[in-house]
C-alpha atoms as a PDB file:
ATOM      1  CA  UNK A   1       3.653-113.521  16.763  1.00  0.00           C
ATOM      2  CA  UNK A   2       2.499-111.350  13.696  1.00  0.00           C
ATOM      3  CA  UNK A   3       3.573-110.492  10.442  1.00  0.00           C
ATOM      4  CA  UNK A   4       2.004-107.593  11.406  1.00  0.00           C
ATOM      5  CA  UNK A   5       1.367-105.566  14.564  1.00  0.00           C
ATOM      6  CA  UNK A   6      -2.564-105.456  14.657  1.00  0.00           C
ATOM      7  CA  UNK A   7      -3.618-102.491  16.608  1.00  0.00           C
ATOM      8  CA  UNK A   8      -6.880-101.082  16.583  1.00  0.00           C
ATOM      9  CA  UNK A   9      -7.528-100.013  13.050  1.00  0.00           C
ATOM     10  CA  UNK A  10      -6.541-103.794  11.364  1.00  0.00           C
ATOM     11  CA  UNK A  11      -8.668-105.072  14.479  1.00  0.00           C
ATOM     12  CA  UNK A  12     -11.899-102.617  14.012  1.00  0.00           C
ATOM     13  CA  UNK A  13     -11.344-103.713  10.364  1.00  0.00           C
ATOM     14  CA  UNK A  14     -10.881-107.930  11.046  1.00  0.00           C
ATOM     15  CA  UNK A  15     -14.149-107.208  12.859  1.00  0.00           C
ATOM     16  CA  UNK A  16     -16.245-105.775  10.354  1.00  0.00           C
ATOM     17  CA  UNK A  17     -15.324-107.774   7.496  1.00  0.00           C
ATOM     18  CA  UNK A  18     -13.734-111.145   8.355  1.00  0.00           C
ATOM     19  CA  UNK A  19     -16.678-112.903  10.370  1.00  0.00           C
ATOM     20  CA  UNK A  20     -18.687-115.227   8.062  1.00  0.00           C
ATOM     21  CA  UNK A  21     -22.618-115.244   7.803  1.00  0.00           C
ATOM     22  CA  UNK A  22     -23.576-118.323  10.384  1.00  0.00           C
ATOM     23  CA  UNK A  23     -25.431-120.193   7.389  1.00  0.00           C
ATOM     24  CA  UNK A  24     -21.761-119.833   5.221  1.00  0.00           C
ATOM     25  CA  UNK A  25     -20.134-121.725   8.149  1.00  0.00           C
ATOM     26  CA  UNK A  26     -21.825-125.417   7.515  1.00  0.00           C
ATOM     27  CA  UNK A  27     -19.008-126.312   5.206  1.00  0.00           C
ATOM     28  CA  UNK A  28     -16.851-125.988   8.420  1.00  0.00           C
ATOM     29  CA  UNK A  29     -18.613-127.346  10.923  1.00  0.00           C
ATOM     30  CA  UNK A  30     -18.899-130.507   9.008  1.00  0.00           C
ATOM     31  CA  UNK A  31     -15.126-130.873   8.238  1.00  0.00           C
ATOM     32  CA  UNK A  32     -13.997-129.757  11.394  1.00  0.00           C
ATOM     33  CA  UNK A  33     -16.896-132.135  12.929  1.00  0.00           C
ATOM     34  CA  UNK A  34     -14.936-135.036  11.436  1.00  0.00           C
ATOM     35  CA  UNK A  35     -11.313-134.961  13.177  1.00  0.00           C
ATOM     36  CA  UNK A  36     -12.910-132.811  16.703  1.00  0.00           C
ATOM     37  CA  UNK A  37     -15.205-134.854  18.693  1.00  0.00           C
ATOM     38  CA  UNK A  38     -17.341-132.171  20.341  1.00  0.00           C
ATOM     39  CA  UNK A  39     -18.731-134.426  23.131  1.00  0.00           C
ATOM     40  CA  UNK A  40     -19.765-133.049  26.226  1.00  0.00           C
ATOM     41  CA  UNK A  41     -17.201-131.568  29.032  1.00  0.00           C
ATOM     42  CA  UNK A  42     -14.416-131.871  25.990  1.00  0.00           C
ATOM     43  CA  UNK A  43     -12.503-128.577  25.656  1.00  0.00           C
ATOM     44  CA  UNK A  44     -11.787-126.678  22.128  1.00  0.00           C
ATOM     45  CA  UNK A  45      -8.963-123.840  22.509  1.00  0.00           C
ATOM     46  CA  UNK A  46      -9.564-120.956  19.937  1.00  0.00           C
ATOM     47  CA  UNK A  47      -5.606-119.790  19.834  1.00  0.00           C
ATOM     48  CA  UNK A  48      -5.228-116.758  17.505  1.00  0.00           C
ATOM     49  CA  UNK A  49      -8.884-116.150  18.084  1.00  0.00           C
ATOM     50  CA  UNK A  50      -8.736-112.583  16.939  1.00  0.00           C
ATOM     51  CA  UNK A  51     -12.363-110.313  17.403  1.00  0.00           C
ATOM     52  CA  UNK A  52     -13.979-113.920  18.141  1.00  0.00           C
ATOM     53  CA  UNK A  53     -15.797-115.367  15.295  1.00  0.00           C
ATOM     54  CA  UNK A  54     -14.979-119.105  15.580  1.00  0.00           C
ATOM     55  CA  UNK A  55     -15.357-119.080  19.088  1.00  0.00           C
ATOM     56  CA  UNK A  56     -18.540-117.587  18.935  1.00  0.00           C
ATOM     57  CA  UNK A  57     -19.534-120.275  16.325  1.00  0.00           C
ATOM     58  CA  UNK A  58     -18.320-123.078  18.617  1.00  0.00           C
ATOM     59  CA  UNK A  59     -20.118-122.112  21.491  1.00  0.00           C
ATOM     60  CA  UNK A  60     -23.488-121.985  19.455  1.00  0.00           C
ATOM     61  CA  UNK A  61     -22.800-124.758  17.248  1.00  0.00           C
ATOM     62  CA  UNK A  62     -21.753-126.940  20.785  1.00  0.00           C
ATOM     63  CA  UNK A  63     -23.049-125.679  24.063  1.00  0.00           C
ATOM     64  CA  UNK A  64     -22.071-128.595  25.478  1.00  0.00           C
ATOM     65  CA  UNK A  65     -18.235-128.290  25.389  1.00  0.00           C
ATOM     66  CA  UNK A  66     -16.057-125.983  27.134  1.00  0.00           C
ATOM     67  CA  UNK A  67     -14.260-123.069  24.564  1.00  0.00           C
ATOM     68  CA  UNK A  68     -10.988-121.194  25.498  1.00  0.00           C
ATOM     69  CA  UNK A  69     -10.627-118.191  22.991  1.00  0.00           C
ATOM     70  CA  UNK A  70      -6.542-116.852  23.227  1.00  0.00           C
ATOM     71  CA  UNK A  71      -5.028-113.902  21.282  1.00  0.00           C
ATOM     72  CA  UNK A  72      -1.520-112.006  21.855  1.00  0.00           C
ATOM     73  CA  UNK A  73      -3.159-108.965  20.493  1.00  0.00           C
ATOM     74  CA  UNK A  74      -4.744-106.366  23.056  1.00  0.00           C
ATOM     75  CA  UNK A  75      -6.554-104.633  20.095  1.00  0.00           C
ATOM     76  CA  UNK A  76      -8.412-107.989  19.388  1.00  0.00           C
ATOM     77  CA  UNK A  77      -9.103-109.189  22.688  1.00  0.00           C
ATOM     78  CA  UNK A  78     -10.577-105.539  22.923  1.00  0.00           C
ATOM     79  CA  UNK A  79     -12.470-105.865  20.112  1.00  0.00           C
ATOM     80  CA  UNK A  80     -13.707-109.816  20.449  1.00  0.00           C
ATOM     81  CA  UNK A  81     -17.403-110.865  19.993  1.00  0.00           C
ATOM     82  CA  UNK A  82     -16.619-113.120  23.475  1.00  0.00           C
ATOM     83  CA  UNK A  83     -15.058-113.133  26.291  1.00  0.00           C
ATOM     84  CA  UNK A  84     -13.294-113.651  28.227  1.00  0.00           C
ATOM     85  CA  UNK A  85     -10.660-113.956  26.293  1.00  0.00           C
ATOM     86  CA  UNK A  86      -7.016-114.810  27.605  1.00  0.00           C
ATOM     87  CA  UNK A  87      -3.681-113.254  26.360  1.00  0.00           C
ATOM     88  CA  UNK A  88      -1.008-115.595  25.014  1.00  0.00           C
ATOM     89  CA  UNK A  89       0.627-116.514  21.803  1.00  0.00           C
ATOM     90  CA  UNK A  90       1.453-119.904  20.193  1.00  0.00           C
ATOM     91  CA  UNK A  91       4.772-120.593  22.105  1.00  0.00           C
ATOM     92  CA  UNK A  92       3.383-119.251  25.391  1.00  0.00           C
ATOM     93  CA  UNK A  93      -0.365-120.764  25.929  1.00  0.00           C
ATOM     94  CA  UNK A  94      -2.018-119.872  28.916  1.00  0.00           C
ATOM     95  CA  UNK A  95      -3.170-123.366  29.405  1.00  0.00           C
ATOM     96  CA  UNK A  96      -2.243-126.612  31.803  1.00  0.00           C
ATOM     97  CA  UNK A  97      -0.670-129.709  30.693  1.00  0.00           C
ATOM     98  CA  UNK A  98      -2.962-132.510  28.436  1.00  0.00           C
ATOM     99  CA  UNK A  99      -5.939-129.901  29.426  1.00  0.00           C
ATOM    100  CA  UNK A 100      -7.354-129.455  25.948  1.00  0.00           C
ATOM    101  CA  UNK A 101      -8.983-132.001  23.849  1.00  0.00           C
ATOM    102  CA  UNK A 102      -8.426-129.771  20.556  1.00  0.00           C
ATOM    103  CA  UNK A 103      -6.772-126.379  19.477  1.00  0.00           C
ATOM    104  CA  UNK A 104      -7.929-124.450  16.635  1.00  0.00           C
ATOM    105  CA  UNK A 105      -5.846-121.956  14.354  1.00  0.00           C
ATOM    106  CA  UNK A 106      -7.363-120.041  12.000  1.00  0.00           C
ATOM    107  CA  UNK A 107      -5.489-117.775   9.216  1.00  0.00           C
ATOM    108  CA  UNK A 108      -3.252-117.685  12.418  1.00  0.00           C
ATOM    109  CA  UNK A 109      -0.022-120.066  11.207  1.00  0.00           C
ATOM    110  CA  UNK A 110       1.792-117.706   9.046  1.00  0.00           C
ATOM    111  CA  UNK A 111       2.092-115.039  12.119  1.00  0.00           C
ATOM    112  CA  UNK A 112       3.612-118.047  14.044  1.00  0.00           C
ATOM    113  CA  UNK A 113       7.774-117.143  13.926  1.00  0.00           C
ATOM    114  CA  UNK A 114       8.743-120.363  15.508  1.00  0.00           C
ATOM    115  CA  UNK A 115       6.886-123.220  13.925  1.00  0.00           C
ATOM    116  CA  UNK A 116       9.016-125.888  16.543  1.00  0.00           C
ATOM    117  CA  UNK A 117       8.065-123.914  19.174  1.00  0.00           C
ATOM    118  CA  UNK A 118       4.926-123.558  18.851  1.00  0.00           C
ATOM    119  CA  UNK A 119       4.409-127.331  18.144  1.00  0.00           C
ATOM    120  CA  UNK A 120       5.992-128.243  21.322  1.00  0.00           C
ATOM    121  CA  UNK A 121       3.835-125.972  23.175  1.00  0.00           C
ATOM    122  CA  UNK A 122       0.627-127.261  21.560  1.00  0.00           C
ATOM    123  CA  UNK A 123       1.579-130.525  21.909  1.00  0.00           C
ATOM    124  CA  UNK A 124       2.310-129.820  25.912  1.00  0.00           C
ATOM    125  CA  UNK A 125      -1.523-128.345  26.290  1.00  0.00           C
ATOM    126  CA  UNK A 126      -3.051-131.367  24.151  1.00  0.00           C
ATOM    127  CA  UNK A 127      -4.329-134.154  25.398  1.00  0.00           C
ATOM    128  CA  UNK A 128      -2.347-137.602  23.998  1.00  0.00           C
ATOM    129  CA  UNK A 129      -4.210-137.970  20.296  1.00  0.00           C
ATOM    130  CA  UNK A 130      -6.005-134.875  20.359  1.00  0.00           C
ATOM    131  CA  UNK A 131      -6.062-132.644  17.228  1.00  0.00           C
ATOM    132  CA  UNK A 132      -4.552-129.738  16.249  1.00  0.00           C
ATOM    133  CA  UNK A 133      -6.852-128.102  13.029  1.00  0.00           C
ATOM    134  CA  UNK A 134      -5.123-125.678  11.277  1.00  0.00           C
ATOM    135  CA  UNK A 135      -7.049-123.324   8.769  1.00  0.00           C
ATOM    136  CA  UNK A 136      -5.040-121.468   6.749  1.00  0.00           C
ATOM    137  CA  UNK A 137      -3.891-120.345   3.252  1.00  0.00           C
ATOM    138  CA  UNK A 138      -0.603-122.001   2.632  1.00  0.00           C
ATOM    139  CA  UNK A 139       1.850-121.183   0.392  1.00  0.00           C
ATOM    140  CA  UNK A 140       1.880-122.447  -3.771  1.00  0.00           C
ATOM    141  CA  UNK A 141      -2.413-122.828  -2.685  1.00  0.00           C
ATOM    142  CA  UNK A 142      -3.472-119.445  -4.372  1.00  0.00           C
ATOM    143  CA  UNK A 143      -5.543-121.087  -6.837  1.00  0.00           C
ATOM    144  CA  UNK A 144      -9.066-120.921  -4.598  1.00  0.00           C
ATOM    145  CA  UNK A 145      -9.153-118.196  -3.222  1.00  0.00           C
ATOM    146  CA  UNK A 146     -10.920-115.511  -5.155  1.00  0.00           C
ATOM    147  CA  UNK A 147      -8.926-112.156  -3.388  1.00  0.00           C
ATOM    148  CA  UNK A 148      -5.396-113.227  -5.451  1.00  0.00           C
ATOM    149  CA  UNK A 149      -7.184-113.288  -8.763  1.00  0.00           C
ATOM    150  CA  UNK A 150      -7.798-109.514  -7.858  1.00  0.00           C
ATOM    151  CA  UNK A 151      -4.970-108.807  -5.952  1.00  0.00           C
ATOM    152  CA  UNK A 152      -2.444-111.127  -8.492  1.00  0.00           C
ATOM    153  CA  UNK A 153       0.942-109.631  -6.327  1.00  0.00           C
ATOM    154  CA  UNK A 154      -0.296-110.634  -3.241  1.00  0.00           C
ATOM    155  CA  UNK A 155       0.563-114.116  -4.409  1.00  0.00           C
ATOM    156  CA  UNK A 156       4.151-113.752  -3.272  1.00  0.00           C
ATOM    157  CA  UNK A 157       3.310-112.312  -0.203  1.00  0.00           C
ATOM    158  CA  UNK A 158       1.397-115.926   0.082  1.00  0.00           C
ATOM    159  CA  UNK A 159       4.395-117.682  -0.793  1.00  0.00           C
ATOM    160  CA  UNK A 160       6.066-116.783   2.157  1.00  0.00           C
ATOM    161  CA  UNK A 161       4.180-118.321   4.108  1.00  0.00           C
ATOM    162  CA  UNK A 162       4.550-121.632   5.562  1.00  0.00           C
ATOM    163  CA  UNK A 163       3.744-124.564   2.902  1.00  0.00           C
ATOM    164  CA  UNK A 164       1.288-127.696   4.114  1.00  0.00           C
ATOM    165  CA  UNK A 165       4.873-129.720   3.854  1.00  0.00           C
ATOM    166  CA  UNK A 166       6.758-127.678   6.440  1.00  0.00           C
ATOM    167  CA  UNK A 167       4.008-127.470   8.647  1.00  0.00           C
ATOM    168  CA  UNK A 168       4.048-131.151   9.022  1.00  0.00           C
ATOM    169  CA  UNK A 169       7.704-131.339   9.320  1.00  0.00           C
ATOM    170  CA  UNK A 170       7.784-128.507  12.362  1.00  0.00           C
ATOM    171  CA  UNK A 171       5.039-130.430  13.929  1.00  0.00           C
ATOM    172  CA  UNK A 172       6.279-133.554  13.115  1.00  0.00           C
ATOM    173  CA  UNK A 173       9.696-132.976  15.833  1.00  0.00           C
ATOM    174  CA  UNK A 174       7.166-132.411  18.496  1.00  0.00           C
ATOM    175  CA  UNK A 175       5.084-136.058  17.672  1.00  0.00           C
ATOM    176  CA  UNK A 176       2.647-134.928  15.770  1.00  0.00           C
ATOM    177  CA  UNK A 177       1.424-136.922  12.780  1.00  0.00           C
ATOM    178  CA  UNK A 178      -0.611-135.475   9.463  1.00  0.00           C
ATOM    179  CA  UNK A 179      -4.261-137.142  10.156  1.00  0.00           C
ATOM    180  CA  UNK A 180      -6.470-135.414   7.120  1.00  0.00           C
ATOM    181  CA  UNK A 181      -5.798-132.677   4.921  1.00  0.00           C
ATOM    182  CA  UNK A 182      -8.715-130.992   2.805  1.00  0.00           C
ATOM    183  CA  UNK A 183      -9.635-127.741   0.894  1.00  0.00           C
ATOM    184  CA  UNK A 184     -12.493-126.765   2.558  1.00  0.00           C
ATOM    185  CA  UNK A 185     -15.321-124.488   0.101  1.00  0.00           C
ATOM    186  CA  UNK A 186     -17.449-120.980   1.806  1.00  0.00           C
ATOM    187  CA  UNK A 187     -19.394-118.513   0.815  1.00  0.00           C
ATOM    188  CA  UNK A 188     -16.820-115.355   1.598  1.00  0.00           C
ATOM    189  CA  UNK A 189     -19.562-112.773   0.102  1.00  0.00           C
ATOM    190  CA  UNK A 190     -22.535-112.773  -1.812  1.00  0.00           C
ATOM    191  CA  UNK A 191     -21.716-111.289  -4.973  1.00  0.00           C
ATOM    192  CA  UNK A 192     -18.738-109.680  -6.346  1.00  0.00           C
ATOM    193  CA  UNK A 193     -20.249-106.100  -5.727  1.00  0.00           C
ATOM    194  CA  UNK A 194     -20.654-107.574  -1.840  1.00  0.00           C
ATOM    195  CA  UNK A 195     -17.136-108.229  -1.389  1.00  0.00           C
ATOM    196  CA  UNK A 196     -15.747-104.651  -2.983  1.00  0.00           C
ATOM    197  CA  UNK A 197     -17.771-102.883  -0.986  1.00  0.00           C
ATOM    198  CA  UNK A 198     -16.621-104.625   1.864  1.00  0.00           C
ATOM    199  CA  UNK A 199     -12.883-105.074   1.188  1.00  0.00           C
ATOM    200  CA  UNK A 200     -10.786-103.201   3.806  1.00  0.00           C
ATOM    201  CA  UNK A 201      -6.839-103.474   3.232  1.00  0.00           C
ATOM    202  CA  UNK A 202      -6.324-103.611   7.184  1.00  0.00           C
ATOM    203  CA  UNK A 203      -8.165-106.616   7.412  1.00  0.00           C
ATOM    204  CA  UNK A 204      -5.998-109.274   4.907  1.00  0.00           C
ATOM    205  CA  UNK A 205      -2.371-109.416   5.780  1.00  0.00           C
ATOM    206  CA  UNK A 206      -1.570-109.946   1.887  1.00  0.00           C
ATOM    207  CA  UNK A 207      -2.786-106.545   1.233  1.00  0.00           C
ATOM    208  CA  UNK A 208      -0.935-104.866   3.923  1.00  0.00           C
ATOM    209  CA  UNK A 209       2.574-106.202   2.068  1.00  0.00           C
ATOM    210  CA  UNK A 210       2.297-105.052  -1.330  1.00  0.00           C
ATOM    211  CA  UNK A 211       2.742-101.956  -2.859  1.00  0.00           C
ATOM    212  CA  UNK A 212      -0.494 -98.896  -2.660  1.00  0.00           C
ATOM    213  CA  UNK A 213       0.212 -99.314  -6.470  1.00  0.00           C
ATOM    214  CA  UNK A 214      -0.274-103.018  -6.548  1.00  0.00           C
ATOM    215  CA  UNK A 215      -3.393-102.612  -4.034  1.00  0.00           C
ATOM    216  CA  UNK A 216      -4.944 -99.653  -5.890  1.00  0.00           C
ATOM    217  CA  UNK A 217      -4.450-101.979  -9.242  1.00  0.00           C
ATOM    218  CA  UNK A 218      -6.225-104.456  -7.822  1.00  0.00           C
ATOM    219  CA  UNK A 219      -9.210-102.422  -5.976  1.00  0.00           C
ATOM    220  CA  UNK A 220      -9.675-101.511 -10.147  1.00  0.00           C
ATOM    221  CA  UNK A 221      -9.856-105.005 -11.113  1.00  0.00           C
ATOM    222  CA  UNK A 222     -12.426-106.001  -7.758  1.00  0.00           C
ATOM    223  CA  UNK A 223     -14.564-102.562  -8.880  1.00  0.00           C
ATOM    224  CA  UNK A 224     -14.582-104.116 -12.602  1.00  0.00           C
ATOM    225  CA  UNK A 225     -15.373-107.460 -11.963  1.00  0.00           C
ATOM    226  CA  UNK A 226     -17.922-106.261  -9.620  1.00  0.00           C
ATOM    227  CA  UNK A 227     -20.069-104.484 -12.665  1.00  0.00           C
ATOM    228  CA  UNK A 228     -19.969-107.705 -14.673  1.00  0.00           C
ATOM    229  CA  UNK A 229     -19.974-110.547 -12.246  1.00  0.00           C
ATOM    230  CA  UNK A 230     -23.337-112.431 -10.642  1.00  0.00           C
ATOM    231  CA  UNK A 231     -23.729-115.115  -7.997  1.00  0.00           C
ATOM    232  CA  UNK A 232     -21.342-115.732  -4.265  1.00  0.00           C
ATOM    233  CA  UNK A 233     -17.640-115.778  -3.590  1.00  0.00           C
ATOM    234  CA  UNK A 234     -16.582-118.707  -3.045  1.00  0.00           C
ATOM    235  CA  UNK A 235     -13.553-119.574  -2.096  1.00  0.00           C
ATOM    236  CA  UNK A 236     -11.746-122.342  -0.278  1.00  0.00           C
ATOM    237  CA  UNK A 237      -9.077-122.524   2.526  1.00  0.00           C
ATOM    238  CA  UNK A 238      -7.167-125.648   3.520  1.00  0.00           C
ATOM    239  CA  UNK A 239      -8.155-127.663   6.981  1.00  0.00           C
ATOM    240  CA  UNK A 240      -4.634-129.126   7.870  1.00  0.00           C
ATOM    241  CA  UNK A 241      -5.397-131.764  11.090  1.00  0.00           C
ATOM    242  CA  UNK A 242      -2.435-133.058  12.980  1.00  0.00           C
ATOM    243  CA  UNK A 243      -2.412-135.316  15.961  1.00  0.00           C
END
């Protein structure tokens, strides 16, 4: 399912650095609050849920609905902040027919080989009308998000990933339909100095494809700004909803 093969290092790594501070989260609870009604006995599946941040945010955010967290990895269903949490991958959901009343993917669409296939499969577990909310980095959408203007080659490694346009065209053969589209802001880190401390390559799949030239270039430029810079990170990621 990956463009990489997380084992335990990239998931010890996703752990430590990838889960946003609960009171940098409101930005996403309010968009995703807009296309997911979280009403009582609904069910949200967490597919891709890695070491179990979103879920984890769900449940506290809505006690009252029922969350199913998913991951193909071993390593990060080892290493996930809840449980239980079931193994399967995009095309291959461990979930009955029309059973869930929203699936969530988060930074999870560019590991996703077969973009038809995975659409058909979603569209089997949703219920008729339900969402599908993709958050993701897409490809040609570098411009807000603060770790390219560091990291400037990793920008092609974003490119191959799958655009907001072919997205909606692989979902769009299993009867899916584009209902909202927006760039949604967070706090990733508190100051510049924050987020170079806490950068670890193993953790950002665009860092893991370029060169240990290009990376150690760009650790210089992080470091520099770091000395010079004041006030948060913040970046924004784009919250693709499908039904």
């Amino acid at each position: 399912m990956a463009l990489i093969a997380y084992d335990g290092v990239d998931a010890a790594a996703f752990e430590e650095t990838r889960h946003l501070r609960e009171d940098d989260l409101a930005t996403w609870r309010a968009a995703i609050g807009r296309y997911f009604p979280a009403e009582p006995g609904t069910r949200l599946l967490d597919l891709g849920s890695g070491t179990g941040s979103w879920a984890r945010a769900f449940r506290a955010w809505w006690p009252e609905i029922e969350v199913v967290a998913v991951d193909p990895a071993a390593a990060m269903r080892e290493r996930s902040v809840v449980r239980p949490v079931l193994p399967g991958s995009a095309d291959d959901i461990p979930c009955a027919d029309a059973s869930a009343d929203g699936i969530w993917l988060s930074t999870v669409i560019h590991h996703i080989p077969d973009l038809p296939a995975a659409a058909r499969e979603i569209r089997r577990v949703l219920k008729p009308g339900a969402p599908v909310l993709i958050r993701s980095a897409f490809a040609g959408r570098h411009e807000a998000i603060s770790l390219f203007r560091w990291f400037p080659e990793a920008v092609a490694v974003l490119d191959r990933y799958p655009s907001i346009a072919g997205v909606e065209t692989a979902f769009a053969a299993a009867g899916f339909t584009p209902a909202g589209c927006e760039s949604v802001p967070q706090v990733t880190a508190r100051s510049v100095a924050e987020a170079a401390a806490g950068l670890r390559r193993a953790a950002h799949t665009p860092l893991q494809l370029i060169s240990d030239e290009a990376y150690e270039a760009g650790v210089a430029r992080l470091t520099e700004a770091a000395r010079t810079s004041s006030g948060p990170v913040v970046d924004a990621l784009d919250l693709l909803v499908l039904r």
